[in-house]
C-alpha atoms as a PDB file:
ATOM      1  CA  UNK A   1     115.881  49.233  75.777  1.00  0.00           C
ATOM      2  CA  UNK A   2     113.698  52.270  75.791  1.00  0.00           C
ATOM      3  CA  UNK A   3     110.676  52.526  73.444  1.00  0.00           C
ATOM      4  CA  UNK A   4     109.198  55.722  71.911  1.00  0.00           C
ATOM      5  CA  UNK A   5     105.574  56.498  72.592  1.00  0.00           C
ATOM      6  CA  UNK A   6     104.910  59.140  70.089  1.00  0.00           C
ATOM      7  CA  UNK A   7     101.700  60.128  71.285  1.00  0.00           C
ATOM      8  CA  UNK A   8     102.997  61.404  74.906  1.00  0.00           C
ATOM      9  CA  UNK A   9     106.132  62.388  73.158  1.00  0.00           C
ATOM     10  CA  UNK A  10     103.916  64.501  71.180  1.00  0.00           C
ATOM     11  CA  UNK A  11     101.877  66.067  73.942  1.00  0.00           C
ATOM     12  CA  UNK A  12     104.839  66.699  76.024  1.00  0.00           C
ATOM     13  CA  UNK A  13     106.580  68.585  73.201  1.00  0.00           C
ATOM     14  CA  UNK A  14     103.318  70.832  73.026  1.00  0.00           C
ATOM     15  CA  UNK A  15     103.391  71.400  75.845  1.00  0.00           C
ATOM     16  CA  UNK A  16     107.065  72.641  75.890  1.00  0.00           C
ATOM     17  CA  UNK A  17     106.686  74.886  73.192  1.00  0.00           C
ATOM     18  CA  UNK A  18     103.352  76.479  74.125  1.00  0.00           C
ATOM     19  CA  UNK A  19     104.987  77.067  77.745  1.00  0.00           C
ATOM     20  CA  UNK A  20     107.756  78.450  76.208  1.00  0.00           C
ATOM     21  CA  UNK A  21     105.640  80.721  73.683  1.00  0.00           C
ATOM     22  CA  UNK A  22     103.703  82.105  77.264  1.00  0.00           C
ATOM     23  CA  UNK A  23     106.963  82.673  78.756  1.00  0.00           C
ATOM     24  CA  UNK A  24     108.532  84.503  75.681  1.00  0.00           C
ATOM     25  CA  UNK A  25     104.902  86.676  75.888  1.00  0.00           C
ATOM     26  CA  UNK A  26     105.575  87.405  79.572  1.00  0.00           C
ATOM     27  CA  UNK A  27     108.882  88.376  78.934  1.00  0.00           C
ATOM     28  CA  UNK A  28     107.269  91.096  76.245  1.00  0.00           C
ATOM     29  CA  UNK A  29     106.434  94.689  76.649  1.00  0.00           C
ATOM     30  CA  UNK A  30     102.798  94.209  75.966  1.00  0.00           C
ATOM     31  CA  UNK A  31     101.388  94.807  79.670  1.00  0.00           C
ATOM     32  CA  UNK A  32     100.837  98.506  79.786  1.00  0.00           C
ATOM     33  CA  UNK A  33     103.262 101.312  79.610  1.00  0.00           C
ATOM     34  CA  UNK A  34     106.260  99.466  77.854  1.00  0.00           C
ATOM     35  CA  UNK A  35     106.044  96.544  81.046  1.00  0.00           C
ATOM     36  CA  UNK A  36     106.502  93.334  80.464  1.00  0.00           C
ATOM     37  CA  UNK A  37     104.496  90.871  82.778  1.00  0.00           C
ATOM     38  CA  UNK A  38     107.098  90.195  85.680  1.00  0.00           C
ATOM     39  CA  UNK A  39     107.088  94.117  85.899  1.00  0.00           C
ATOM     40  CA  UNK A  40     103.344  94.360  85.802  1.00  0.00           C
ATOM     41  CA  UNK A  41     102.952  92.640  88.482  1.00  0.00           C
ATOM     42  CA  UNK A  42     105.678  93.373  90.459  1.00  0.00           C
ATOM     43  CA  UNK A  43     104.464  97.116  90.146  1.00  0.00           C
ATOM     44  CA  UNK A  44     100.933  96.125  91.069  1.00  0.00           C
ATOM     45  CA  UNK A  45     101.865  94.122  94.221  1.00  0.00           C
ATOM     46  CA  UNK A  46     103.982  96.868  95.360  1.00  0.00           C
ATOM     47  CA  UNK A  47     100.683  99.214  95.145  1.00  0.00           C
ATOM     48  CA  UNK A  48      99.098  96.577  97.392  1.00  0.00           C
ATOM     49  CA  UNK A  49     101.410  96.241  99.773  1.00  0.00           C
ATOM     50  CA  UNK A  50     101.615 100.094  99.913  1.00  0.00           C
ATOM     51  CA  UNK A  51      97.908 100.284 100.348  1.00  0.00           C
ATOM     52  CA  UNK A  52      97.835  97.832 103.366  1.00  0.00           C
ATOM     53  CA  UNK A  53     101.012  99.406 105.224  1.00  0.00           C
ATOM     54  CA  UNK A  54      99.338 103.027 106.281  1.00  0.00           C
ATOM     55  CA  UNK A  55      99.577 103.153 109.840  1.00  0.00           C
ATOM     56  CA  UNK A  56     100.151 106.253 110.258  1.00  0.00           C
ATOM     57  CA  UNK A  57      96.717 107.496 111.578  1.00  0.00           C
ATOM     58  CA  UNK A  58      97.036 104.386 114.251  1.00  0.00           C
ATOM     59  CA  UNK A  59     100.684 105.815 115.449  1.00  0.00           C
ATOM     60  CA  UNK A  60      99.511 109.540 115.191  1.00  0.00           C
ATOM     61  CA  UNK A  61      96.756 108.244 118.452  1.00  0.00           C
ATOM     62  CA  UNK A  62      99.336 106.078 120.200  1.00  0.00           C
ATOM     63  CA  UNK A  63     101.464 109.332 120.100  1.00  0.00           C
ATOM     64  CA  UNK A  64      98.641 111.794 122.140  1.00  0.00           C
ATOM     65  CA  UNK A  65      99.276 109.885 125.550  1.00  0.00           C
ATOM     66  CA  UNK A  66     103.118 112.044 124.940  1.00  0.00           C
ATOM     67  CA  UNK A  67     101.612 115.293 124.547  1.00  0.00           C
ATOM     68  CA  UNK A  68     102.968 116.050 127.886  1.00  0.00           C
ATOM     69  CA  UNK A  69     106.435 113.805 128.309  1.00  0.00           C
ATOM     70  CA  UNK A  70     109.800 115.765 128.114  1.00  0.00           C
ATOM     71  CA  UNK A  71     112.810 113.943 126.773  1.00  0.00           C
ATOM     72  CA  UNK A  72     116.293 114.698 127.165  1.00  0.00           C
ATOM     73  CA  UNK A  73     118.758 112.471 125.088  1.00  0.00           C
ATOM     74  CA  UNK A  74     122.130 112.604 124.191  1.00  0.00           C
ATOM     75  CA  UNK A  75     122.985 111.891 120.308  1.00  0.00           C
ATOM     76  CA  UNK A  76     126.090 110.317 118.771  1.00  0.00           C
ATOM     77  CA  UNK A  77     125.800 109.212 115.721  1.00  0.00           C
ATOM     78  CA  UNK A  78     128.239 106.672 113.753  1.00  0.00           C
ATOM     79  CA  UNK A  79     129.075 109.470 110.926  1.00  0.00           C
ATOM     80  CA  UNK A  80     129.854 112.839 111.361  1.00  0.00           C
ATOM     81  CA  UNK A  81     128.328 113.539 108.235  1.00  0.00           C
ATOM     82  CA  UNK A  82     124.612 112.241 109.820  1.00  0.00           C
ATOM     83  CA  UNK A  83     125.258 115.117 112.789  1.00  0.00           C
ATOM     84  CA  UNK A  84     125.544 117.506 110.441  1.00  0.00           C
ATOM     85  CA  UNK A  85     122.059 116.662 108.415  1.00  0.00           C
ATOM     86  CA  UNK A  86     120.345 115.850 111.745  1.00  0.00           C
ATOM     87  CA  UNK A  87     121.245 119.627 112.874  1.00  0.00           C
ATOM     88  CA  UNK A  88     119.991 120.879 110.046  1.00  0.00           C
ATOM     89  CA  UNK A  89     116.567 118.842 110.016  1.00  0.00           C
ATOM     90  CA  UNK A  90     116.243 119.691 114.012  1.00  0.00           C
ATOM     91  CA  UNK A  91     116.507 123.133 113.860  1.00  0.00           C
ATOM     92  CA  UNK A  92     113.955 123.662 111.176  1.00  0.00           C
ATOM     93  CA  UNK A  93     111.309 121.151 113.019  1.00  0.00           C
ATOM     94  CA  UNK A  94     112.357 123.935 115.965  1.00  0.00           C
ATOM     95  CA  UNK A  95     113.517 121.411 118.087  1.00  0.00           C
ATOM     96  CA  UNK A  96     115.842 122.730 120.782  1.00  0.00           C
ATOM     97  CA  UNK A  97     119.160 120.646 120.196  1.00  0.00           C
ATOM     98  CA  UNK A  98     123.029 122.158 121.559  1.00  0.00           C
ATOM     99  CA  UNK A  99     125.584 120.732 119.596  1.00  0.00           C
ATOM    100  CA  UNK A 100     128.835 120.213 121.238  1.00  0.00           C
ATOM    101  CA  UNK A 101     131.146 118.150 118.380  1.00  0.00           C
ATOM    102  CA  UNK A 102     130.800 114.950 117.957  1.00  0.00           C
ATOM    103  CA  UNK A 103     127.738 115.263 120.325  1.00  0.00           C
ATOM    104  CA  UNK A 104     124.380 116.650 120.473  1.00  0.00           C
ATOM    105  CA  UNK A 105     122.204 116.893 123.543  1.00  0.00           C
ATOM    106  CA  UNK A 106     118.359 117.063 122.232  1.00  0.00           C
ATOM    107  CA  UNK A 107     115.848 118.609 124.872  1.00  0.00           C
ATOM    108  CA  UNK A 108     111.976 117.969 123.535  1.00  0.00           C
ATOM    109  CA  UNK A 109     108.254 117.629 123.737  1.00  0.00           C
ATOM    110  CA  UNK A 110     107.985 114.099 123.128  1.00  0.00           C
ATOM    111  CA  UNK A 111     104.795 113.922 121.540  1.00  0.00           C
ATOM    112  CA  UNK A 112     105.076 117.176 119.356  1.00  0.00           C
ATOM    113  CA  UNK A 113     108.385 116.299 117.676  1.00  0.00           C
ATOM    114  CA  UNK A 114     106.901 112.530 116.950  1.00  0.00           C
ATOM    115  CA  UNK A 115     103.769 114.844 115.532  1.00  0.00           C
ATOM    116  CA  UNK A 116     106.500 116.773 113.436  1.00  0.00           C
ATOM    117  CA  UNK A 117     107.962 113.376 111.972  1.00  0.00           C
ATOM    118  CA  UNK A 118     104.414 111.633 111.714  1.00  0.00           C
ATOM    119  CA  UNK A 119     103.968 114.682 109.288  1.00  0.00           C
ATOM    120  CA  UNK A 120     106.594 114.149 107.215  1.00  0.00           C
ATOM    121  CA  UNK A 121     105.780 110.336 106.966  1.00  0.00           C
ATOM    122  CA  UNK A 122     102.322 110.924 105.830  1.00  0.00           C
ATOM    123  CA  UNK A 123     103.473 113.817 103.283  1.00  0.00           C
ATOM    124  CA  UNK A 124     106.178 110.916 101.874  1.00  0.00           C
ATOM    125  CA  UNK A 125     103.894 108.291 102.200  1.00  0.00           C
ATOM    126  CA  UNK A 126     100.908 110.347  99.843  1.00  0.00           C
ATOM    127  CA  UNK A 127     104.352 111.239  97.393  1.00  0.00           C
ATOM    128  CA  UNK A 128     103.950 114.918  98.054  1.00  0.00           C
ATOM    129  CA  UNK A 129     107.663 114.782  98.978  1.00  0.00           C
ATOM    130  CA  UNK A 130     108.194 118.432  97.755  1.00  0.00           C
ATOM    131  CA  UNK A 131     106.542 119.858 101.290  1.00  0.00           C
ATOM    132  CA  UNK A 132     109.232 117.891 103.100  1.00  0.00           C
ATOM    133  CA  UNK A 133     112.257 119.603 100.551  1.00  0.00           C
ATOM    134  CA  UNK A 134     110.630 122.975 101.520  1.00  0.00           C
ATOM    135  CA  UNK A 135     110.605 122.253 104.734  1.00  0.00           C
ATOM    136  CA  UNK A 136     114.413 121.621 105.331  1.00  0.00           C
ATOM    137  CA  UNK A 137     116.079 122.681 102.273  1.00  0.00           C
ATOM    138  CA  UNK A 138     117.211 119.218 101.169  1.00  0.00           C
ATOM    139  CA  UNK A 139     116.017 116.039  99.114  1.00  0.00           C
ATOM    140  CA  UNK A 140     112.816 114.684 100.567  1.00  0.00           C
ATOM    141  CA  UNK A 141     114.884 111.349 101.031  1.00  0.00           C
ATOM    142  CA  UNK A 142     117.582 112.675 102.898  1.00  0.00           C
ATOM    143  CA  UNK A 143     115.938 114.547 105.503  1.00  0.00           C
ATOM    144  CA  UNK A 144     113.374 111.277 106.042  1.00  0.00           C
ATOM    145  CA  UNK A 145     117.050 109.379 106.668  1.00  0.00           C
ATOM    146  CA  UNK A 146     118.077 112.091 109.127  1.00  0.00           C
ATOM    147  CA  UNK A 147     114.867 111.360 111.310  1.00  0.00           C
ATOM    148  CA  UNK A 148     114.928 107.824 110.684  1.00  0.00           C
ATOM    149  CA  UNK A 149     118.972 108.288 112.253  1.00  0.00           C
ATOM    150  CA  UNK A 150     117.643 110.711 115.338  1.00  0.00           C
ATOM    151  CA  UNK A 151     115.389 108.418 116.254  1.00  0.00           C
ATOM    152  CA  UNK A 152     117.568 105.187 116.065  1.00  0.00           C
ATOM    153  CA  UNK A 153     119.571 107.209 118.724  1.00  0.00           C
ATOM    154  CA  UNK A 154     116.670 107.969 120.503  1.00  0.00           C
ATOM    155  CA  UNK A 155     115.285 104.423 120.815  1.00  0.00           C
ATOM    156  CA  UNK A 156     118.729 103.311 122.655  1.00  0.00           C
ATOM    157  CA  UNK A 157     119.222 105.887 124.698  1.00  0.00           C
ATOM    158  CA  UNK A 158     115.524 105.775 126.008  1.00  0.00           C
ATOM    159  CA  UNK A 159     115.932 102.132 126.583  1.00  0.00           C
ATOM    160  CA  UNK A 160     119.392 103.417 129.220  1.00  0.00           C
ATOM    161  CA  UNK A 161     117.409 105.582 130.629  1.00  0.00           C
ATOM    162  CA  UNK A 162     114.803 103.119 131.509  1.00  0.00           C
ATOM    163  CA  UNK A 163     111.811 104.894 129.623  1.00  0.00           C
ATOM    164  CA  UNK A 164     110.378 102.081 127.926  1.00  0.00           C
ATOM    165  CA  UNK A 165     107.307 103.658 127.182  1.00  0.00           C
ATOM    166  CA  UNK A 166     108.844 106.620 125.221  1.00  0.00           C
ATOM    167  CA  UNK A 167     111.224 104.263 123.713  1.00  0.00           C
ATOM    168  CA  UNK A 168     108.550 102.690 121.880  1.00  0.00           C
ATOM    169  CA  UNK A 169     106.318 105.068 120.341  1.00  0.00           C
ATOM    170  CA  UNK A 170     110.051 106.656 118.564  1.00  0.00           C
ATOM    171  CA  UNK A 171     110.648 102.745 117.795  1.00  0.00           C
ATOM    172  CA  UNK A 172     107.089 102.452 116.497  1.00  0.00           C
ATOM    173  CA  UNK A 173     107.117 105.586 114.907  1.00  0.00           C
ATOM    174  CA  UNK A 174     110.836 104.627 112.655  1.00  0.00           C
ATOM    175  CA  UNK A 175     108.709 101.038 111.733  1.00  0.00           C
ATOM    176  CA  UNK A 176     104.960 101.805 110.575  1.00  0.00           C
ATOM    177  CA  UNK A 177     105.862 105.674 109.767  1.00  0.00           C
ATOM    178  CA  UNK A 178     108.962 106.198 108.076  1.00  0.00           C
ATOM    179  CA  UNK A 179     109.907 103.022 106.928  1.00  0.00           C
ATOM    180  CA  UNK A 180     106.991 102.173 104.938  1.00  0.00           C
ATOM    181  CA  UNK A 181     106.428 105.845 103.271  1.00  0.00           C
ATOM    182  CA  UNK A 182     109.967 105.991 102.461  1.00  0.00           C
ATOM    183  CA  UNK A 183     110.235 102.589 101.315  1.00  0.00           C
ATOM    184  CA  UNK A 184     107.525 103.002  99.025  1.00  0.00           C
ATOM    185  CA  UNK A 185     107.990 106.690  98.010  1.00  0.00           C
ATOM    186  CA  UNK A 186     106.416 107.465  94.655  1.00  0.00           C
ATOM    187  CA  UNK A 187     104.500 104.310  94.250  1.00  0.00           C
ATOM    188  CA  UNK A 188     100.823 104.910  94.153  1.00  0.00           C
ATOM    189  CA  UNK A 189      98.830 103.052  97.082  1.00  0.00           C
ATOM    190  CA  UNK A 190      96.125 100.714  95.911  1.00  0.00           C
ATOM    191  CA  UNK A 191      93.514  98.171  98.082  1.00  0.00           C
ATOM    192  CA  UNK A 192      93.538  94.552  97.528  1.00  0.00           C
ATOM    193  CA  UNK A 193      89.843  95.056  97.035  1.00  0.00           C
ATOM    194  CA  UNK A 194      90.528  97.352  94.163  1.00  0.00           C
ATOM    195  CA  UNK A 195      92.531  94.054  92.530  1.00  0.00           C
ATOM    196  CA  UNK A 196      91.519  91.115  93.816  1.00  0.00           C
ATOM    197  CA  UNK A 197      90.396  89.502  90.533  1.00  0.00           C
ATOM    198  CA  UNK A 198      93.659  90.034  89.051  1.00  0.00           C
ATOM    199  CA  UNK A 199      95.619  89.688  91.997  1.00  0.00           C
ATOM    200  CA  UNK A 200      93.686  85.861  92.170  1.00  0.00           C
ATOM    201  CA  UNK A 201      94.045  85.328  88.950  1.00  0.00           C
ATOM    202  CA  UNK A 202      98.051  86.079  88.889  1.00  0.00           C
ATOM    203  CA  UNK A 203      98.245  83.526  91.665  1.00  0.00           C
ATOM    204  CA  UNK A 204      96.270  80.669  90.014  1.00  0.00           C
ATOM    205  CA  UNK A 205      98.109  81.539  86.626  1.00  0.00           C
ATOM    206  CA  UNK A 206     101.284  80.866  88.983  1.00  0.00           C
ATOM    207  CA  UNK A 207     100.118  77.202  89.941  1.00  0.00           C
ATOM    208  CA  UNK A 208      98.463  76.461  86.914  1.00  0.00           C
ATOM    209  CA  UNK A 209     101.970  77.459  84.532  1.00  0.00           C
ATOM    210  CA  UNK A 210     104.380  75.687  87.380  1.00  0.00           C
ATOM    211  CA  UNK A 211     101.940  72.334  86.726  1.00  0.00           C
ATOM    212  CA  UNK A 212     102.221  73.059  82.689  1.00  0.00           C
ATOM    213  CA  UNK A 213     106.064  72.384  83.054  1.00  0.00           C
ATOM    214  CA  UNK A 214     106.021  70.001  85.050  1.00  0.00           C
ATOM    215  CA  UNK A 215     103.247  67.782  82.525  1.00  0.00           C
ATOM    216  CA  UNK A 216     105.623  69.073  79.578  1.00  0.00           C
ATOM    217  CA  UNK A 217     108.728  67.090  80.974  1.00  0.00           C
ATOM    218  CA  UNK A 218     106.912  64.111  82.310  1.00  0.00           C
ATOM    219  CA  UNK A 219     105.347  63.392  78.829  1.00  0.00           C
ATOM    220  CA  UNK A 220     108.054  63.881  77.083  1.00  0.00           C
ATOM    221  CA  UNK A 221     110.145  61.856  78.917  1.00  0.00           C
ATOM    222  CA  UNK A 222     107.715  58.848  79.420  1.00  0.00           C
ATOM    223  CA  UNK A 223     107.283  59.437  75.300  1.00  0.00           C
ATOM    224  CA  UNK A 224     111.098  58.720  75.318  1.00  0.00           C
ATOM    225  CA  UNK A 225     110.116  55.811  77.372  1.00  0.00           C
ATOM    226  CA  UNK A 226     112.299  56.746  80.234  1.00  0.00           C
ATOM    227  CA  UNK A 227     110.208  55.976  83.428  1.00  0.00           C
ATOM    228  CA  UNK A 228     110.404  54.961  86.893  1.00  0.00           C
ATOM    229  CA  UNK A 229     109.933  51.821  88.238  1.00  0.00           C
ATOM    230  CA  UNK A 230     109.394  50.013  91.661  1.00  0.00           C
ATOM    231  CA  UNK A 231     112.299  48.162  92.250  1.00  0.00           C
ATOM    232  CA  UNK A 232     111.521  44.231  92.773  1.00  0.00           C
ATOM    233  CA  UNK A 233     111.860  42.789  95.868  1.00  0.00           C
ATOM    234  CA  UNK A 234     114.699  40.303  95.963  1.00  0.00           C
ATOM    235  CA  UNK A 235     113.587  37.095  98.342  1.00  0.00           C
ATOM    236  CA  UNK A 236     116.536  35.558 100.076  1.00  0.00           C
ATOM    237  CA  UNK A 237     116.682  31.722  99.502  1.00  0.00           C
END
């Protein structure tokens, strides 16, 4: 039969309840600005990761060696609806596209329209998305889409037509340009330099209150005298 230890019982229960009074504090809107502490730091390690994903300068000098390469690429896209944006963006970046329904052909500078979109990355990634709703006459968000859809097409039908090279700078261009400054539109960029205290001291909180639950149930339940044991050994007569 099971015995009560009070003592660990004890300890374990404290530990319970003060775990569950740090968890009910998290929980709160005491962290700044009506957060509570999951949003805190949720918000704060999006500002990191924001800070450590411009690579937009890197992609702008990858892009010179184009300055000079011609393209000519034939766009279908899976939505009629995305032709009709994509004209619209085109034309105002004055890039000479014919559109012949459901297809486009797209004649360019390789370099300067990956210049033009570089541009618009950088203005979405610094939240100044207003320059990029001037530009084309529609939501910041949409017209980043568009180009993120152009160059999709663009990255296949580079690949067909054997021009590796060019297919990667678009393809590198859609993943460290646009992604990341669309992905992380109006969140302010910070360094992990700028936070590494609290950013260190998030993560040891992390192990240190995963531990605290896991000492709360193994007192209380060795206080209700439910333990393991190693199992004997039977010998065989």
């Amino acid at each position: 039969m099971a015995q009560l230890n009070k003592k660990t019982l004890s300890i374990g229960a404290m530990l319970a309840l003060s775990f569950l009074g740090v968890l009910i504090l998290i929980f709160s809107p005491v962290f700044g600005e009506g957060k509570n502490g999951l949003m805190y730091s949720d918000d704060m390690f999006n500002k990191l990761s924001k800070g450590s994903s411009y690579f937009i300068p890197t992609v702008a000098k990858n892009n010179e060696k184009f300055n000079s390469t011609s393209v000519a690429v034939a766009l279908k896209f899976d939505k009629p609806e995305q032709g009709t944006t994509a004209l619209k963006v085109l034309a105002a970046a004055g890039i000479d596209v014919k559109s012949a329904s459901p297809d486009m052909t797209l004649n360019a500078n390789l370099g300067a329209m990956m210049s033009k979109v570089l541009q618009d990355a950088d203005d979405m990634y610094k939240n100044d998305g207003k320059k990029i709703a001037d530009r084309y006459g529609m939501n910041e968000k949409d017209a980043l889409t568009s180009w993120w859809n152009v160059l999709k097409v663009m990255d296949k039908e580079l690949k067909k037509q054997g021009k590796i090279e060019e297919s990667n700078i678009v393809s590198e261009v859609m993943k460290k340009a646009i992604e990341p400054s669309f992905n992380f539109y109006k969140i302010d960029a910070q360094q992990v330099s700028e936070k590494a205290g609290t950013m260190i001291g998030l993560l040891v909180f992390y192990v240190i209150y995963t531990m605290w639950w896991g000492f709360a149930i193994f007192y209380i339940f060795d206080g209700l005298g439910l333990t393991m044991k190693k199992a004997k050994v039977k010998k065989e007569v």
